[in-house]
N, C-alpha and C. Protein backbone atom coordinates (compact mmCIF):
# COMPACT_ATOMS: atom_id res chain seq x y z
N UNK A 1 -20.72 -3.35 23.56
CA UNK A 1 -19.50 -2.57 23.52
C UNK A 1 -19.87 -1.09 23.59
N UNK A 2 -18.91 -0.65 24.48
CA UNK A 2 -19.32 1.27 24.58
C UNK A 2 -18.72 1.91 23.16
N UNK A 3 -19.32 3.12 22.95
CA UNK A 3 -18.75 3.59 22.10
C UNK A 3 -17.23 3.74 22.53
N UNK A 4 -16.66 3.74 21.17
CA UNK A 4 -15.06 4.10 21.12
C UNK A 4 -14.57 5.98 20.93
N UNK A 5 -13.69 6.25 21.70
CA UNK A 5 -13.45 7.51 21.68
C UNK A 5 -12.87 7.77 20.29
N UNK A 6 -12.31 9.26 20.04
CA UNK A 6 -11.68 9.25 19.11
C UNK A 6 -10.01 9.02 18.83
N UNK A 7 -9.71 9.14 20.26
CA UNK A 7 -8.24 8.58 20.20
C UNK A 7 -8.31 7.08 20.06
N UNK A 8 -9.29 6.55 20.82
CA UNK A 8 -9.15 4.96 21.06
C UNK A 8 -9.56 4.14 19.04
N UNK A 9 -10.90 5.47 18.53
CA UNK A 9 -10.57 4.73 16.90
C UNK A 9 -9.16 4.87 16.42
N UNK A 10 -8.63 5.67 16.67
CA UNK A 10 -7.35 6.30 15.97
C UNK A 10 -6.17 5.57 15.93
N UNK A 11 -6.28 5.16 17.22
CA UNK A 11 -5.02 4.19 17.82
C UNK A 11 -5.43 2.58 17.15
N UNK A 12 -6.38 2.06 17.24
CA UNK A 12 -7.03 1.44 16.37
C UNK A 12 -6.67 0.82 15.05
N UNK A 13 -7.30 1.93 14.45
CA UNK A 13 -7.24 2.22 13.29
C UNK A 13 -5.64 2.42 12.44
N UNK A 14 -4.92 2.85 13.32
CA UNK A 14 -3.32 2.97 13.38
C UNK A 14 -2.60 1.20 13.44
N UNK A 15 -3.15 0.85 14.90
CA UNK A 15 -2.32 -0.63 14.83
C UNK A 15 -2.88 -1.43 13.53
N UNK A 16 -4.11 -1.33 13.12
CA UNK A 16 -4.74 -2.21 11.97
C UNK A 16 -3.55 -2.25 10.89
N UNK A 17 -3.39 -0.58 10.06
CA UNK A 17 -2.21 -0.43 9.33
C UNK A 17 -1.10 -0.87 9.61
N UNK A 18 -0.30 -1.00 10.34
CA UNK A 18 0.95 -0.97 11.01
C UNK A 18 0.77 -2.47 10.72
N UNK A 19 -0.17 -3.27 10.94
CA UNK A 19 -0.21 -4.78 10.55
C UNK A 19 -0.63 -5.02 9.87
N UNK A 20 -1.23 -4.03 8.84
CA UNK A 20 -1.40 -4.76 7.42
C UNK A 20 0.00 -4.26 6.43
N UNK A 21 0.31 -3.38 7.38
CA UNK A 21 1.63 -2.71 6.14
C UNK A 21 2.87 -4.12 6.69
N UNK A 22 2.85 -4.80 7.53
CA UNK A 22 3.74 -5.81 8.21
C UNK A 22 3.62 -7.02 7.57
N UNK A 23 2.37 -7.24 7.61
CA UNK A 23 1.97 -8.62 6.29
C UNK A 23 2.12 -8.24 5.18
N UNK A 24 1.84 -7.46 4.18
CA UNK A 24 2.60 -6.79 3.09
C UNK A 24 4.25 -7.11 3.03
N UNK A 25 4.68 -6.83 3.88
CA UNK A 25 5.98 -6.39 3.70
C UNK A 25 6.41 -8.03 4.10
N UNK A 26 6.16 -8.80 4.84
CA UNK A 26 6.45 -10.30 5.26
C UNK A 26 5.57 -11.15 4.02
N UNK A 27 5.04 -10.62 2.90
CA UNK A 27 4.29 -11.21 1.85
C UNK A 27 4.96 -10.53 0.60
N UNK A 28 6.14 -11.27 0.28
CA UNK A 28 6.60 -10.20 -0.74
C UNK A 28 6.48 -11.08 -1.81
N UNK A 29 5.98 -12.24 -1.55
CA UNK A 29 6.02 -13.15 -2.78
C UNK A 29 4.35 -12.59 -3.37
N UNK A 30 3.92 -11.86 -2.96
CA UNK A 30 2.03 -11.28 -3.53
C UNK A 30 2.64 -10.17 -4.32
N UNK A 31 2.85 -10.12 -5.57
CA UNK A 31 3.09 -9.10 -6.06
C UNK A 31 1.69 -8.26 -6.38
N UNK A 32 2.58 -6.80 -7.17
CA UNK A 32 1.74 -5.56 -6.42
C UNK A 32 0.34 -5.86 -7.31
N UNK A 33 0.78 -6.25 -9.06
CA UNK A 33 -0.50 -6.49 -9.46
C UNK A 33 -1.51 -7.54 -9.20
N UNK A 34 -0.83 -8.50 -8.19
CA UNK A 34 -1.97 -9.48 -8.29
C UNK A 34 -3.06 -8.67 -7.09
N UNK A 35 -2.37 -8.20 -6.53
CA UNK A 35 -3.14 -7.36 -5.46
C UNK A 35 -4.56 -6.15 -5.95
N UNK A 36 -3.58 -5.66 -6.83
CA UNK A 36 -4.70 -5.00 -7.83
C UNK A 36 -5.93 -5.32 -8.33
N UNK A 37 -5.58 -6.66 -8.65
CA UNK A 37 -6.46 -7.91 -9.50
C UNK A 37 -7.48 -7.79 -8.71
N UNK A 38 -6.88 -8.03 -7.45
CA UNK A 38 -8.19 -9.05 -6.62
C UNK A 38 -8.61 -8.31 -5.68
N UNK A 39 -7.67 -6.81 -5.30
CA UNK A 39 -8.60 -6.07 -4.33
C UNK A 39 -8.59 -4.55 -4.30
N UNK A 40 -8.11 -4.06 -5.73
CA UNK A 40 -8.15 -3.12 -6.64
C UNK A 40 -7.44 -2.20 -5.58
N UNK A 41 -6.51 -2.06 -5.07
CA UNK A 41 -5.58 -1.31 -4.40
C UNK A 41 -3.95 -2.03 -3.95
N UNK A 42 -2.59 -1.69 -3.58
CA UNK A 42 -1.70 -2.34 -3.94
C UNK A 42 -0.73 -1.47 -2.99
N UNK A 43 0.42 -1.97 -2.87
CA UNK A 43 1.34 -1.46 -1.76
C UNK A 43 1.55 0.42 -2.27
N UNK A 44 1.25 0.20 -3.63
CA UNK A 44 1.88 1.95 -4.15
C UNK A 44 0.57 2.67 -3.69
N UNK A 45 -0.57 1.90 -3.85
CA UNK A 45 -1.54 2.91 -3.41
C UNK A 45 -1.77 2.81 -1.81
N UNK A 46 -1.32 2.10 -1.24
CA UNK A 46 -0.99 2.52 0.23
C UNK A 46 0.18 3.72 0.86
N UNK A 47 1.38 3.64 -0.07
CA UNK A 47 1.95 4.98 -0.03
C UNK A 47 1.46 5.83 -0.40
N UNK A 48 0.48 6.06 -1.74
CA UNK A 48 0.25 7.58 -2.26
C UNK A 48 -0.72 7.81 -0.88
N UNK A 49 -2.02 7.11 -0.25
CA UNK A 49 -2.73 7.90 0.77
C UNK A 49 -2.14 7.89 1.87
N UNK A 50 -0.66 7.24 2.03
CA UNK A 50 -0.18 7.81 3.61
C UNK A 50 0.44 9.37 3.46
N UNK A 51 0.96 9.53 1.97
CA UNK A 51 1.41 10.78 1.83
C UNK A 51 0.17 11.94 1.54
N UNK A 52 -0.83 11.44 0.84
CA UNK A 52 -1.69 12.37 1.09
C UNK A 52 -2.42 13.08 2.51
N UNK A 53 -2.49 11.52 3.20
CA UNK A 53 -2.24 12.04 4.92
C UNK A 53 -2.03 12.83 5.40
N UNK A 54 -0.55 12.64 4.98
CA UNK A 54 0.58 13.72 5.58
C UNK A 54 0.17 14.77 5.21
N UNK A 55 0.57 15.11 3.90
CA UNK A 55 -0.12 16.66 3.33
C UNK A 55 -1.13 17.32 3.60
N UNK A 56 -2.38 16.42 3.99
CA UNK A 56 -3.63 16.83 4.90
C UNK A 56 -2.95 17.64 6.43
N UNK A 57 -1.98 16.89 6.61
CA UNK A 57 -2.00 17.43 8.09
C UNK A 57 -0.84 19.04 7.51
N UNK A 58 0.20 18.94 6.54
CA UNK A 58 0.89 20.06 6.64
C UNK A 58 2.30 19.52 6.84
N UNK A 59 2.45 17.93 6.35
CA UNK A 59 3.73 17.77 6.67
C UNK A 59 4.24 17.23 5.21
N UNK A 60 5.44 17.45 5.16
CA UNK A 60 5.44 17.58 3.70
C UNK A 60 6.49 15.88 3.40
N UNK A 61 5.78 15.69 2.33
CA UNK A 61 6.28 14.09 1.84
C UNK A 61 6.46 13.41 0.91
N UNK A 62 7.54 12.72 -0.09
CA UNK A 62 7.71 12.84 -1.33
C UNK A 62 6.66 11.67 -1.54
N UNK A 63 6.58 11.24 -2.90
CA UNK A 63 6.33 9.74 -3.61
C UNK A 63 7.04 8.55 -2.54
N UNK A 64 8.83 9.00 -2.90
CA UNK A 64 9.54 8.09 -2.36
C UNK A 64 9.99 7.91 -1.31
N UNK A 65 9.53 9.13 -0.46
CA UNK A 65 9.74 8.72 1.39
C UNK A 65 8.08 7.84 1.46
N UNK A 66 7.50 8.38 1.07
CA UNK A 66 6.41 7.14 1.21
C UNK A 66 5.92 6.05 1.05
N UNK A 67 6.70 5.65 -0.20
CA UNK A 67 6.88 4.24 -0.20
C UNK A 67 8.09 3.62 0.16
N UNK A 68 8.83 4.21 0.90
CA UNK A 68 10.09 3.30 1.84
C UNK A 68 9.15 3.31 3.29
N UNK A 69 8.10 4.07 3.37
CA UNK A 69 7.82 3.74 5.05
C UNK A 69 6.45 2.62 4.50
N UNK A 70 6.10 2.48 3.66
CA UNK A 70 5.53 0.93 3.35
C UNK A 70 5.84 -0.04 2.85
N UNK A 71 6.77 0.20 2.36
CA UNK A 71 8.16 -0.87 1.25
C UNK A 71 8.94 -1.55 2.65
N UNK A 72 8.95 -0.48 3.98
CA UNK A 72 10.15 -1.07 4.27
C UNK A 72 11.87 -0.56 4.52
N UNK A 73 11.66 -0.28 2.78
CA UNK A 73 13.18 -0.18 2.12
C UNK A 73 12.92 0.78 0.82
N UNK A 74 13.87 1.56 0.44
CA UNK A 74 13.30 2.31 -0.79
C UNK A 74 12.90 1.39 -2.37
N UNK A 75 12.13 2.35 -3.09
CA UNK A 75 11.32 1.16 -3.74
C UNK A 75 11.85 0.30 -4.76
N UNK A 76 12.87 1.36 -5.23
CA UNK A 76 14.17 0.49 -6.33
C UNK A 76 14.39 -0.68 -5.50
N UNK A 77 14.75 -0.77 -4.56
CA UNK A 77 15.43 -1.64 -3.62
C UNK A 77 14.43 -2.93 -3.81
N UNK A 78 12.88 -3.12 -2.91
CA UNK A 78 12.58 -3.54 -3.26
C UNK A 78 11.88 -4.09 -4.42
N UNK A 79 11.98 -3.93 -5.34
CA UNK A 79 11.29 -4.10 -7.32
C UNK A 79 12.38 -4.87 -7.23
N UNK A 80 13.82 -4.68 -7.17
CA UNK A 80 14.90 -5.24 -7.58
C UNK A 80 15.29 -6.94 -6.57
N UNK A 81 14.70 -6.64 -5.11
CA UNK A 81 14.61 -7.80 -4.93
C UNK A 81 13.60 -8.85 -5.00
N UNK A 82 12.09 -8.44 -5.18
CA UNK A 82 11.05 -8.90 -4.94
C UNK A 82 10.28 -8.86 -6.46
N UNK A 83 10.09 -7.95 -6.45
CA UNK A 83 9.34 -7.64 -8.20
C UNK A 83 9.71 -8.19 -9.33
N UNK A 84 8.71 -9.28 -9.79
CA UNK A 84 8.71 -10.11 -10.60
C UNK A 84 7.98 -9.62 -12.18
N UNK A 85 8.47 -9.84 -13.77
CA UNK A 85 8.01 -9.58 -14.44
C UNK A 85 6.27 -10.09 -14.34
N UNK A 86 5.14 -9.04 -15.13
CA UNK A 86 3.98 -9.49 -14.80
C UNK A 86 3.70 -10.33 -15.90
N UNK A 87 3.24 -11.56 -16.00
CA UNK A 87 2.42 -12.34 -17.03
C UNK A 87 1.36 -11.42 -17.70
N UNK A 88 1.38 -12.20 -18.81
CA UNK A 88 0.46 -11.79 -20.34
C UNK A 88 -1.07 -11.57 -19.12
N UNK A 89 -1.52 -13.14 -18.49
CA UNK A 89 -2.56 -13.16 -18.13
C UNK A 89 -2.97 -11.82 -16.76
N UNK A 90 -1.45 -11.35 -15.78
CA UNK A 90 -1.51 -10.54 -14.72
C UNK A 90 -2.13 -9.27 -15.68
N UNK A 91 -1.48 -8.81 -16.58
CA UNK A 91 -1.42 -7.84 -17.18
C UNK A 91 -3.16 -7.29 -18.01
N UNK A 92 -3.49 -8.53 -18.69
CA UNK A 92 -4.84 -8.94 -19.29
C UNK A 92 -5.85 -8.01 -17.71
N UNK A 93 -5.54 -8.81 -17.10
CA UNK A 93 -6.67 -9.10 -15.78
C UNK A 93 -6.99 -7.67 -15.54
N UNK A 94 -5.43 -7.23 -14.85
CA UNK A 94 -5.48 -5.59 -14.39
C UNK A 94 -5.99 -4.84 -15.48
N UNK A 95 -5.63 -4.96 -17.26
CA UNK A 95 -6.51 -4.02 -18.01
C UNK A 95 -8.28 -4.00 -18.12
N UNK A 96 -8.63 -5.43 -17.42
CA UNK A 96 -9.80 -5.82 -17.72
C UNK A 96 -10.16 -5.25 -16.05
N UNK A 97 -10.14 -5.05 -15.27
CA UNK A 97 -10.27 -4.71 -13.67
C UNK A 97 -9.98 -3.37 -13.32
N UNK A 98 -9.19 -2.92 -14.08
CA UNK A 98 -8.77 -0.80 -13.89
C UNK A 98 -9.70 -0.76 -14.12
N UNK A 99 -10.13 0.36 -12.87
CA UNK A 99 -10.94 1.38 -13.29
C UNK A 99 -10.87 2.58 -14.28
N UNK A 100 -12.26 2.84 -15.00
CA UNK A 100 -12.06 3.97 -16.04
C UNK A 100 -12.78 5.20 -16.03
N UNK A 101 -11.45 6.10 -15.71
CA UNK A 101 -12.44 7.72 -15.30
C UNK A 101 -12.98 7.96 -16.96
């Protein structure tokens, strides 16, 4: 394989997201902490670095426009249809699996 340009990683690297933010969003029965659990990042921390993104580039972007463009839908919206209370054991796991600055 030739090297890849930098538009061609970009574009790339772009459709990858765009289909992992699609399975996310068509996987709503994976709630956010089990995600945490098992691969220590979660739909909220896919919004905070698309907005940090943004801000890298100079475009300006709340919490909550950023997680409606990975939600979907704004985030009340989905918690209220999808977001399930977390078990004793979800809860256990994630305190035992956070990381500690």
């Amino acid at each position: 394989m030739e090297k890849l340009s930098e538009e061609q990683k970009r574009d790339l690297e772009a459709a990858a997201f765009r289909r992992l933010a699609a399975h996310l969003g068509a996987r709503t029965d994976v709630q956010n902490i089990d995600l945490m659990n098992l691969a220590g990042f979660c739909r909220n921390c896919l919004a905070n670095w698309y907005r940090e993104a943004a801000e890298q580039d100079n475009i300006p972007m709340t919490k909550d426009e950023a997680r409606e463009i990975i939600y979907g839908m704004p985030y009340d919206e989905w918690k209220a249809r999808h977001q399930s209370e977390a078990s004793d054991g979800q809860k256990a796991a994630f305190e035992a699996a956070r990381p500690r600055d």
